[in-house]
C-alpha atoms as a PDB file:
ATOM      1  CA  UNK A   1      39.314 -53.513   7.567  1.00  0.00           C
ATOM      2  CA  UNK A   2      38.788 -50.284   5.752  1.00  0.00           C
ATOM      3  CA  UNK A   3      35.942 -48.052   7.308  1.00  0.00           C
ATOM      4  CA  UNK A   4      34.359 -45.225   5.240  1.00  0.00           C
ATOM      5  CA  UNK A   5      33.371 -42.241   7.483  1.00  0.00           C
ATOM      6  CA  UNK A   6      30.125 -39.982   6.003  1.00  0.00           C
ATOM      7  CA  UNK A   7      31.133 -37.630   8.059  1.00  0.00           C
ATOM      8  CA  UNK A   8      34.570 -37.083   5.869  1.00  0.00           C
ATOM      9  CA  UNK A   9      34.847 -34.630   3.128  1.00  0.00           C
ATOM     10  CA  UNK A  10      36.234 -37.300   1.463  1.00  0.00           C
ATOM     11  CA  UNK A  11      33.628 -40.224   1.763  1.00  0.00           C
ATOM     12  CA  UNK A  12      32.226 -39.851  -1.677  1.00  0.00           C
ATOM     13  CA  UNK A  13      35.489 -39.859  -3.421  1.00  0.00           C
ATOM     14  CA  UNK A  14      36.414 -42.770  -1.023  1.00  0.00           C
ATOM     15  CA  UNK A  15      32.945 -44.584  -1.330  1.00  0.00           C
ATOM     16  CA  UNK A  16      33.695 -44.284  -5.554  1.00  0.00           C
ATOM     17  CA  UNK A  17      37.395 -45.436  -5.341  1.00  0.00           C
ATOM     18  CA  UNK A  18      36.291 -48.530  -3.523  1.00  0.00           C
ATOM     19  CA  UNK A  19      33.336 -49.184  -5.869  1.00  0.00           C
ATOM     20  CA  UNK A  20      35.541 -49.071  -8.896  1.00  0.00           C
ATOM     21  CA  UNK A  21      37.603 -51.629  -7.486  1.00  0.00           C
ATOM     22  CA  UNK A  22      34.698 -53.838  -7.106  1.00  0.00           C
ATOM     23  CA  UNK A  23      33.882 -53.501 -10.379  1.00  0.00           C
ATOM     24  CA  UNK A  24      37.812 -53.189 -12.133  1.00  0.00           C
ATOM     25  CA  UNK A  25      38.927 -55.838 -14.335  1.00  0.00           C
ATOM     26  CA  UNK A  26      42.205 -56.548 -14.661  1.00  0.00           C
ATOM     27  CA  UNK A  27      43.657 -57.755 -18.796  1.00  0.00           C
ATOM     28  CA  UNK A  28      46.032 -59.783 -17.585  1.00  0.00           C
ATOM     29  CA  UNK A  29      43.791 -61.472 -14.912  1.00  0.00           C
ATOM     30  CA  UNK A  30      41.043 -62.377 -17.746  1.00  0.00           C
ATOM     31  CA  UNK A  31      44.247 -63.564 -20.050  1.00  0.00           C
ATOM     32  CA  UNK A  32      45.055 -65.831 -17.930  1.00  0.00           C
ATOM     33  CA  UNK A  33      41.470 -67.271 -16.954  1.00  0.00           C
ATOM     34  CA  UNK A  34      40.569 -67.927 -20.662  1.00  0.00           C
ATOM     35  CA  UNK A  35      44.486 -69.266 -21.647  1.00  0.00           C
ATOM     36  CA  UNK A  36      43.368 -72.005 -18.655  1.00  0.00           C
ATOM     37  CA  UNK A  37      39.871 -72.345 -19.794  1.00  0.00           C
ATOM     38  CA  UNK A  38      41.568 -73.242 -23.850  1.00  0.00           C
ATOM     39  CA  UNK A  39      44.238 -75.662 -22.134  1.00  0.00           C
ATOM     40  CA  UNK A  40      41.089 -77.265 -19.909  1.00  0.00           C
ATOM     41  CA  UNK A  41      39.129 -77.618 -23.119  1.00  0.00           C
ATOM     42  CA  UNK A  42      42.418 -79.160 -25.219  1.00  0.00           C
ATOM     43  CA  UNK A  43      43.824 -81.467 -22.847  1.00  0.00           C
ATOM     44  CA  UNK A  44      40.342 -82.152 -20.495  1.00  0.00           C
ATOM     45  CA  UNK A  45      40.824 -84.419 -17.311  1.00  0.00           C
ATOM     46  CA  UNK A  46      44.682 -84.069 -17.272  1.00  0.00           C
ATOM     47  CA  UNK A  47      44.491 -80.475 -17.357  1.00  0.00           C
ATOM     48  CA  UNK A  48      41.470 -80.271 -14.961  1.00  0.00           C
ATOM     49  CA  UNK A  49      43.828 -82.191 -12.492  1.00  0.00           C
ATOM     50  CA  UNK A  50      47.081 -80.142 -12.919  1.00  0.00           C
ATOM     51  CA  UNK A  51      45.246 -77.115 -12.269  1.00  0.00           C
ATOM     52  CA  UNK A  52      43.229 -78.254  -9.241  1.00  0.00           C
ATOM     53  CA  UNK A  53      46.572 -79.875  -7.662  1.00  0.00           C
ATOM     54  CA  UNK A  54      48.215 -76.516  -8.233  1.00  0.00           C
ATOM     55  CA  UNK A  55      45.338 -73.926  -7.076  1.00  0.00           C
ATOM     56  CA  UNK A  56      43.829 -76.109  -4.162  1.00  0.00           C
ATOM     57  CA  UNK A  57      46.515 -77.453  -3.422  1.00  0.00           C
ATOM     58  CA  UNK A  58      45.899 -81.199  -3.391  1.00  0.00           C
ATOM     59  CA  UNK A  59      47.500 -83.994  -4.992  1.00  0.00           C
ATOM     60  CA  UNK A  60      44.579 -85.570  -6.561  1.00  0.00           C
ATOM     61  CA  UNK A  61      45.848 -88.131  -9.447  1.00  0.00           C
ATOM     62  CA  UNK A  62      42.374 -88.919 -10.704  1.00  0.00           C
ATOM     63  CA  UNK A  63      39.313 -87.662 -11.790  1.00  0.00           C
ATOM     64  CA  UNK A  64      37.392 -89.961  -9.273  1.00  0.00           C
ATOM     65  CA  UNK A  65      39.918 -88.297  -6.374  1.00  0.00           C
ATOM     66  CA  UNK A  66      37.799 -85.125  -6.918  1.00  0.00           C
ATOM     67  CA  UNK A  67      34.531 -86.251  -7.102  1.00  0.00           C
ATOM     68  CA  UNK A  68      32.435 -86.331  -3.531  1.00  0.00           C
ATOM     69  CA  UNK A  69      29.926 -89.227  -3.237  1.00  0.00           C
ATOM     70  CA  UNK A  70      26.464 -88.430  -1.937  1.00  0.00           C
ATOM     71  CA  UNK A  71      28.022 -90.576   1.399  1.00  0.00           C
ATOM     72  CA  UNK A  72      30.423 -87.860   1.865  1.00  0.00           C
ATOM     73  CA  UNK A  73      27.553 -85.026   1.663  1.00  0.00           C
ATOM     74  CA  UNK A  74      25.200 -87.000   3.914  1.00  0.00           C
ATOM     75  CA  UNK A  75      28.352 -87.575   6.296  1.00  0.00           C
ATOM     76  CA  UNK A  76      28.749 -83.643   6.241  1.00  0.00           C
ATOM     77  CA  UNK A  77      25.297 -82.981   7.196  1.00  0.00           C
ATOM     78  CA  UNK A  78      25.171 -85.358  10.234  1.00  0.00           C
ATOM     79  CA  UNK A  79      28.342 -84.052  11.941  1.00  0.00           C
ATOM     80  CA  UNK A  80      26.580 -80.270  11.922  1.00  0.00           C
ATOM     81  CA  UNK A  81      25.019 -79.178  14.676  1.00  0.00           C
ATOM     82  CA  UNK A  82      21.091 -79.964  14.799  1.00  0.00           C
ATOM     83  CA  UNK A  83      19.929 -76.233  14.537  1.00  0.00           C
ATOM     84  CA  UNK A  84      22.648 -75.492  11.488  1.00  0.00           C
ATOM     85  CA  UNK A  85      20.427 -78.547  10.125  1.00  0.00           C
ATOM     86  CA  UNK A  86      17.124 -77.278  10.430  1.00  0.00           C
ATOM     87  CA  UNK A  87      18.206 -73.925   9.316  1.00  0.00           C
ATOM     88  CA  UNK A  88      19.785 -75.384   6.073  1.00  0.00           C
ATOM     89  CA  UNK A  89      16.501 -77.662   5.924  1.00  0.00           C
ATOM     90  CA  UNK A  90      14.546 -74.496   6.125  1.00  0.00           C
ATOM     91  CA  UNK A  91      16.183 -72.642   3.706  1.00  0.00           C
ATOM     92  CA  UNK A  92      15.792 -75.269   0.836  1.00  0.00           C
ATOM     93  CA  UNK A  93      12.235 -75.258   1.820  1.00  0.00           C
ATOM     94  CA  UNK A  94      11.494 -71.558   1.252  1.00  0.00           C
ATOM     95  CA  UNK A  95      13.668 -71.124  -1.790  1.00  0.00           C
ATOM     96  CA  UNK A  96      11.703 -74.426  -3.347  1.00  0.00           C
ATOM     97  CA  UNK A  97       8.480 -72.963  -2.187  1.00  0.00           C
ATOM     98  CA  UNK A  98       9.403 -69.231  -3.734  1.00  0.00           C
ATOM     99  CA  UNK A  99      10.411 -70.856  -6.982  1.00  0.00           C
ATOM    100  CA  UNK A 100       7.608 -73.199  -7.022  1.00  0.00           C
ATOM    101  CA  UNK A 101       5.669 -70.226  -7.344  1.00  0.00           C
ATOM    102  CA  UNK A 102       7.647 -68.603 -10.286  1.00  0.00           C
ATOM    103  CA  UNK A 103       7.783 -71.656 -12.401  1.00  0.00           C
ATOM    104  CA  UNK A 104       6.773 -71.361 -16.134  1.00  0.00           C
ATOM    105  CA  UNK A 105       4.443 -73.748 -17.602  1.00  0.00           C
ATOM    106  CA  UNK A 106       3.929 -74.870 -21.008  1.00  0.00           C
ATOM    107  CA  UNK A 107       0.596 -74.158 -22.687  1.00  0.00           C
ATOM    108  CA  UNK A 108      -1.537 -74.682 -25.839  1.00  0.00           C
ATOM    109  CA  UNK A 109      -4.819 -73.593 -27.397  1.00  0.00           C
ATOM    110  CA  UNK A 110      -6.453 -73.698 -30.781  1.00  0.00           C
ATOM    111  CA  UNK A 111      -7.757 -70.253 -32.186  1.00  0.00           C
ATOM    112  CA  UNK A 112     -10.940 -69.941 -34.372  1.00  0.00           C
ATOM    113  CA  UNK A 113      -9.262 -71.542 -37.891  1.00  0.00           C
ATOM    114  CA  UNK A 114      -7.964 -74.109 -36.187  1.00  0.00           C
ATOM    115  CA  UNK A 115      -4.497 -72.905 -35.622  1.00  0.00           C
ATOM    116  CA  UNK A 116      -2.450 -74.536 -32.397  1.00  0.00           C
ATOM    117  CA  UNK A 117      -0.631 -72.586 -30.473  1.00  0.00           C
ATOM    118  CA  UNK A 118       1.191 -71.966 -27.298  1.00  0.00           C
ATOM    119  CA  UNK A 119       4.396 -71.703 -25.427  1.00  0.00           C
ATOM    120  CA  UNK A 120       6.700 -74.843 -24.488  1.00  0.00           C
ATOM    121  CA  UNK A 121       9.076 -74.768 -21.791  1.00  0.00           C
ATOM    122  CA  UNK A 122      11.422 -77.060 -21.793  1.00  0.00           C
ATOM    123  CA  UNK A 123      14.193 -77.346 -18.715  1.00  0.00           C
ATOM    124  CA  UNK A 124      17.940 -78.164 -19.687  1.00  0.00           C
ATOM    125  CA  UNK A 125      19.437 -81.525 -19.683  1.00  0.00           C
ATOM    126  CA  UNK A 126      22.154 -80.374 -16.978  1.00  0.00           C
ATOM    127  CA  UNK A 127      23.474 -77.447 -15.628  1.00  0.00           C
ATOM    128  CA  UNK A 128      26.923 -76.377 -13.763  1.00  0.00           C
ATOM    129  CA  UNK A 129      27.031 -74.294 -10.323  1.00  0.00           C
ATOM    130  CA  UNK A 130      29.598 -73.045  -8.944  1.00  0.00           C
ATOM    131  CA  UNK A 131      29.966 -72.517  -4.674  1.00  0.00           C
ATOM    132  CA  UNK A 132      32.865 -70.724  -3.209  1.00  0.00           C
ATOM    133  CA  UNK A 133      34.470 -72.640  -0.543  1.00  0.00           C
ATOM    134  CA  UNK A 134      37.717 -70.994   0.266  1.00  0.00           C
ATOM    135  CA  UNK A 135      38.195 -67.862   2.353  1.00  0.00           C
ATOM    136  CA  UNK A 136      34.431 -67.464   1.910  1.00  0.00           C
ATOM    137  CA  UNK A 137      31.828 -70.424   1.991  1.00  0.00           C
ATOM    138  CA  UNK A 138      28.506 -69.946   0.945  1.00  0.00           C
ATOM    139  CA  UNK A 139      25.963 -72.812   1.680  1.00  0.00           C
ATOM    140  CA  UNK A 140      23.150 -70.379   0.336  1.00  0.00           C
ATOM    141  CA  UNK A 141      24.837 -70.314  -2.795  1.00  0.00           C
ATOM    142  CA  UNK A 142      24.373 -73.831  -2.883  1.00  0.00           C
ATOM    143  CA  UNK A 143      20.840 -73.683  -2.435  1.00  0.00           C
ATOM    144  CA  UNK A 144      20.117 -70.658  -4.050  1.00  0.00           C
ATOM    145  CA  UNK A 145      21.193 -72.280  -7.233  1.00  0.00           C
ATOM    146  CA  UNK A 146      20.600 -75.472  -7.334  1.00  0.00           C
ATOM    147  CA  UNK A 147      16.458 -75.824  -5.842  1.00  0.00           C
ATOM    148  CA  UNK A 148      15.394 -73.210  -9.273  1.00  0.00           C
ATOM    149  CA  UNK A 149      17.105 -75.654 -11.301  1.00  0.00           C
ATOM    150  CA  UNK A 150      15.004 -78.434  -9.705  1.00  0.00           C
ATOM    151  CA  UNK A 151      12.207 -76.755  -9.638  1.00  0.00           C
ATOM    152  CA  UNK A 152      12.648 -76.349 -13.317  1.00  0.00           C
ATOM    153  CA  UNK A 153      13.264 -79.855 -13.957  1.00  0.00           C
ATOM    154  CA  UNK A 154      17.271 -79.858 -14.284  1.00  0.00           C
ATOM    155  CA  UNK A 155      17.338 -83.765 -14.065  1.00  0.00           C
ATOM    156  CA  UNK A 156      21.404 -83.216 -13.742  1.00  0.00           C
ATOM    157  CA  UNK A 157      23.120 -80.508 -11.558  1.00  0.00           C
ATOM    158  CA  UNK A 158      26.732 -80.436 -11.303  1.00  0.00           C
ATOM    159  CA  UNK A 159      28.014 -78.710  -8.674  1.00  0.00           C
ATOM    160  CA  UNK A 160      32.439 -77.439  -7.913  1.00  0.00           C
ATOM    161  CA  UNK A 161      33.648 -76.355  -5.239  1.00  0.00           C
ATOM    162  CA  UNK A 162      37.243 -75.070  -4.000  1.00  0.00           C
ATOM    163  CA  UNK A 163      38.704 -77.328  -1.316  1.00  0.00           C
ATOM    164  CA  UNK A 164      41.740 -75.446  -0.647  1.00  0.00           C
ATOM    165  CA  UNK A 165      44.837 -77.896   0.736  1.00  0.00           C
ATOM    166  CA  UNK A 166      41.954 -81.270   0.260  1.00  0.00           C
ATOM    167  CA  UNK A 167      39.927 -79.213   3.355  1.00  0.00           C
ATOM    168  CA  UNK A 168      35.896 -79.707   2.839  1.00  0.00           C
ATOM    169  CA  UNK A 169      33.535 -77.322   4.383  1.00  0.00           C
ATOM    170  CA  UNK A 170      30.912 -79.451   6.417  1.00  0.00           C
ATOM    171  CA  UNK A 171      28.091 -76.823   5.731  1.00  0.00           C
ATOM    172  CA  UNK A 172      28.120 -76.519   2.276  1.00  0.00           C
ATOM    173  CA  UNK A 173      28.483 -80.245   1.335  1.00  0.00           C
ATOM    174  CA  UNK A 174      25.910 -80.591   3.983  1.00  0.00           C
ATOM    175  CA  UNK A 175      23.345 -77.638   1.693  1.00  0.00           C
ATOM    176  CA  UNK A 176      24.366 -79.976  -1.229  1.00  0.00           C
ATOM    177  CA  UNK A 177      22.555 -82.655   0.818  1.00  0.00           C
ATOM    178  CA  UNK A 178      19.799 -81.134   1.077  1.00  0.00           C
ATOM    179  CA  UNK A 179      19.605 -80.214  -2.114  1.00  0.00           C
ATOM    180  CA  UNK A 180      19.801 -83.197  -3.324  1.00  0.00           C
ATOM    181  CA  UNK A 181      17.300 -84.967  -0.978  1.00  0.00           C
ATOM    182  CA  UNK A 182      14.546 -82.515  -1.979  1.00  0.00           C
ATOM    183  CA  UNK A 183      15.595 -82.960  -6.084  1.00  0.00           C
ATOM    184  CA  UNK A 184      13.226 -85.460  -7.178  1.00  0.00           C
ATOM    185  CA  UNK A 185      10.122 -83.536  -4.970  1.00  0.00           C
ATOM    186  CA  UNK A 186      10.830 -80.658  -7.054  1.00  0.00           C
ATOM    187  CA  UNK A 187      11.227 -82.596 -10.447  1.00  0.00           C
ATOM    188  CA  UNK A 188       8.019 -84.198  -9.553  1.00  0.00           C
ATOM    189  CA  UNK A 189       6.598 -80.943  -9.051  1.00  0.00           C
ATOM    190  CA  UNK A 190       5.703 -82.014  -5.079  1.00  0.00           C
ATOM    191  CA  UNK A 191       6.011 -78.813  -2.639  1.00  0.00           C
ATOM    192  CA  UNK A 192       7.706 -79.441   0.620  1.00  0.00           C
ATOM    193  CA  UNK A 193       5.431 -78.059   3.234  1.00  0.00           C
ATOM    194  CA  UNK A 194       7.080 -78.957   6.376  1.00  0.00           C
ATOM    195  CA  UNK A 195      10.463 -80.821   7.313  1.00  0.00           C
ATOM    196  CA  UNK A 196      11.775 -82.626  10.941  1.00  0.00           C
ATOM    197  CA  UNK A 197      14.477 -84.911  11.548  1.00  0.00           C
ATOM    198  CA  UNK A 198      15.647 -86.744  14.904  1.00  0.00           C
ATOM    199  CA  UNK A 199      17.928 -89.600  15.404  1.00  0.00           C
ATOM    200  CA  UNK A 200      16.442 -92.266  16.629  1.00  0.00           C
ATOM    201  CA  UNK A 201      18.654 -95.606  18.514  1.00  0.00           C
ATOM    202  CA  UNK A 202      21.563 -93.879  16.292  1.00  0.00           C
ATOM    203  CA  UNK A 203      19.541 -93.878  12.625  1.00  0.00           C
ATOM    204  CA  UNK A 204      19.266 -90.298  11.236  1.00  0.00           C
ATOM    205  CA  UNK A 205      15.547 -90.128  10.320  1.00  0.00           C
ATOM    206  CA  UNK A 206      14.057 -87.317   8.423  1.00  0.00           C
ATOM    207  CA  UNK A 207      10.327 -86.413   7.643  1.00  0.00           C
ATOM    208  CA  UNK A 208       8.527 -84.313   5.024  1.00  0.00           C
ATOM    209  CA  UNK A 209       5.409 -83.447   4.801  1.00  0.00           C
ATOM    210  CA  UNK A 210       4.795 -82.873   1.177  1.00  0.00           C
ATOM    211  CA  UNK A 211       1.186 -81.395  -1.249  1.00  0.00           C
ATOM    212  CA  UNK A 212       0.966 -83.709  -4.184  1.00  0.00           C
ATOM    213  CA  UNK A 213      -1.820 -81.390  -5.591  1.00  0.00           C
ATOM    214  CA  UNK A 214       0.291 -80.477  -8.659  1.00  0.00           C
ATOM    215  CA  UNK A 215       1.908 -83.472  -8.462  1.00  0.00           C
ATOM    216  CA  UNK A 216       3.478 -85.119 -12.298  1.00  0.00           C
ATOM    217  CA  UNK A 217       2.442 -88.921 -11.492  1.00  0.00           C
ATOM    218  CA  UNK A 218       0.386 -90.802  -9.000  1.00  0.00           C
ATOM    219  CA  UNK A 219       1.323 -91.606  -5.254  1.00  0.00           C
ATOM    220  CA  UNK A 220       2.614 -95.135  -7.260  1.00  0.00           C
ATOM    221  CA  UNK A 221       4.767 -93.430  -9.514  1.00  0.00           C
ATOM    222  CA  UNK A 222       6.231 -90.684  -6.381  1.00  0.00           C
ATOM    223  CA  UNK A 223       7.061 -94.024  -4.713  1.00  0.00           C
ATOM    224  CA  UNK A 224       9.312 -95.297  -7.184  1.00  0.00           C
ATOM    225  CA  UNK A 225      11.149 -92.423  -8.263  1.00  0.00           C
ATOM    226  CA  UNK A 226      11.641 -91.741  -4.599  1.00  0.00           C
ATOM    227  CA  UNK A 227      12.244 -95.567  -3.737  1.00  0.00           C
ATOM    228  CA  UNK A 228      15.378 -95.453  -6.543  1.00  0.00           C
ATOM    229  CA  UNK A 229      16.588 -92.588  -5.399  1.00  0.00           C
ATOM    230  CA  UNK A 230      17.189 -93.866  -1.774  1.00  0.00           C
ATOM    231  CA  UNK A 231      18.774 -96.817  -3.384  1.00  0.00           C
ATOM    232  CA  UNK A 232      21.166 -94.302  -4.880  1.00  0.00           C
ATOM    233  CA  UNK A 233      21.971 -92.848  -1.592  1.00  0.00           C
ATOM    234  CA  UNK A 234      21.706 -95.933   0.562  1.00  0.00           C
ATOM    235  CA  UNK A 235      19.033 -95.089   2.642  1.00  0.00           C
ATOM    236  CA  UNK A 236      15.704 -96.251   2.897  1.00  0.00           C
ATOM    237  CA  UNK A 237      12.889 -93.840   1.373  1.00  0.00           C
ATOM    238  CA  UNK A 238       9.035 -93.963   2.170  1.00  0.00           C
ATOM    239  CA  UNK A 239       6.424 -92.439   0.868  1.00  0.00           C
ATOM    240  CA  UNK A 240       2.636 -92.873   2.289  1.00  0.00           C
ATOM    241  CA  UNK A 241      -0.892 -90.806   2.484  1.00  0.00           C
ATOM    242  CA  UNK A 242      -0.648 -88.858   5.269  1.00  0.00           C
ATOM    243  CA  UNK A 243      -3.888 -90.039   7.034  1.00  0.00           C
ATOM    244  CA  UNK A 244      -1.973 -93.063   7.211  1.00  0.00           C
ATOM    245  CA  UNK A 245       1.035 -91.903   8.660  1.00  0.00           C
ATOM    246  CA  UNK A 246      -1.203 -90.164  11.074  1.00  0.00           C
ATOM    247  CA  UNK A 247      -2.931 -93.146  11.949  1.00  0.00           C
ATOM    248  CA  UNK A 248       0.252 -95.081  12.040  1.00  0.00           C
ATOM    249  CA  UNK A 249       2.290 -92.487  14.222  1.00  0.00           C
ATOM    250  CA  UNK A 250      -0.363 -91.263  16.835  1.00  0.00           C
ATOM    251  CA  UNK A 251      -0.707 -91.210  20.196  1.00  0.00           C
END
């Protein structure tokens, strides 16, 4: 590892040499990127697999042989340790809570004559993200990108990540869990307020304590858009007052 010394009479030229290189881009580097991203675009899946067989070095032969199942995220999450959990847990919350806060809303008004106007904001349809998961793996990029586009109202995020030799990295599958779980509370417009999980005679149980102030639809309509979602993922999702859950739960 390179250390820069401010003590040197050559730090700043140092310090500037190593910026530039952070910054250089090489021709023949970007030639080759876009001469991939034209074959990708010509001959789709077939390329996509030649080029992930040759870089990560798998031997995938299909499209579905790349794709990871919301059963392989939630399988990531459970083998991390429980305090790599809550921290990932507590991360989604604050990022969904900070963007929450920074969301844009559409408005309207009529002026004196009788004109309308106002502003419409209107979220994408779907939306890529990328999340390095070679040398370096990033579970904040995960969530750093993917709970604004909830927030927003991305109602499909599709999310790549290097698996170099067919290895997965527990902890960011495991932030695309989370992610995930806490999707339809943000397209809903619910804010997370508080999260715990525990396992309990070997189920994996996890609580949120959610405001429904700002909420889109009633507690009804929260239940079944959270009800099909669990069917999605296989678990079983419930969603109650909570002076009832209180009631039900105290000692």
């Amino acid at each position: 590892m390179k250390k820069l010394n401010t003590q040197s009479p050559d730090f700043q030229a140092e310090l500037k040499a190593l910026l530039a290189f952070e910054t250089a881009q090489n021709p023949e580097i970007d030639r080759i990127v876009a001469d991939i991203c034209a074959d990708v675009q010509k001959r789709g899946d077939a390329a996509l697999i030649e080029y992930t067989n040759r870089f990560d070095g798998t031997s995938a032969q299909t499209i579905a042989d790349l794709i990871l199942t919301q059963d392989d995220l939630q399988a990531a999450f459970e083998r991390l340790q429980p305090e790599i959990q809550t921290a990932l847990k507590t991360a989604a919350e604050r990022v969904e809570s900070y963007h929450q806060r920074q969301k844009m809303e559409s408005w309207t008004y009529e002026d004196e004559d009788g004109t309308l106007l106002g502003q419409q904001i209107t979220p994408l349809d779907r939306v890529g993200i990328y999340v390095p998961g070679g040398k370096a793996a990033y579970p904040s990029s995960v969530i750093m990108n993917a709970m604004p586009a909830h927030v927003a109202g991305v109602k499909e995020i599709i999310m790549v990540v290097p698996t170099p030799k067919g290895e997965r990295n527990d902890i960011v599958l495991a932030a695309a869990f989370v992610a995930g779980v806490t999707k339809e509370l943000a397209l809903q417009n619910i804010n997370i307020l508080d999260i715990s999980q525990t396992i309990l005679d070997g189920i994996f149980d996890m609580i949120l304590i959610c405001d429904m102030e700002k909420a889109k639809g009633t507690l009804k309509d929260v239940q079944d858009a959270l009800g099909m979602l669990g069917k999605e993922l296989g678990v079983d999702v419930r969603v109650q007052l909570a002076d009832i859950f209180y009631a039900m739960h105290r000692i």
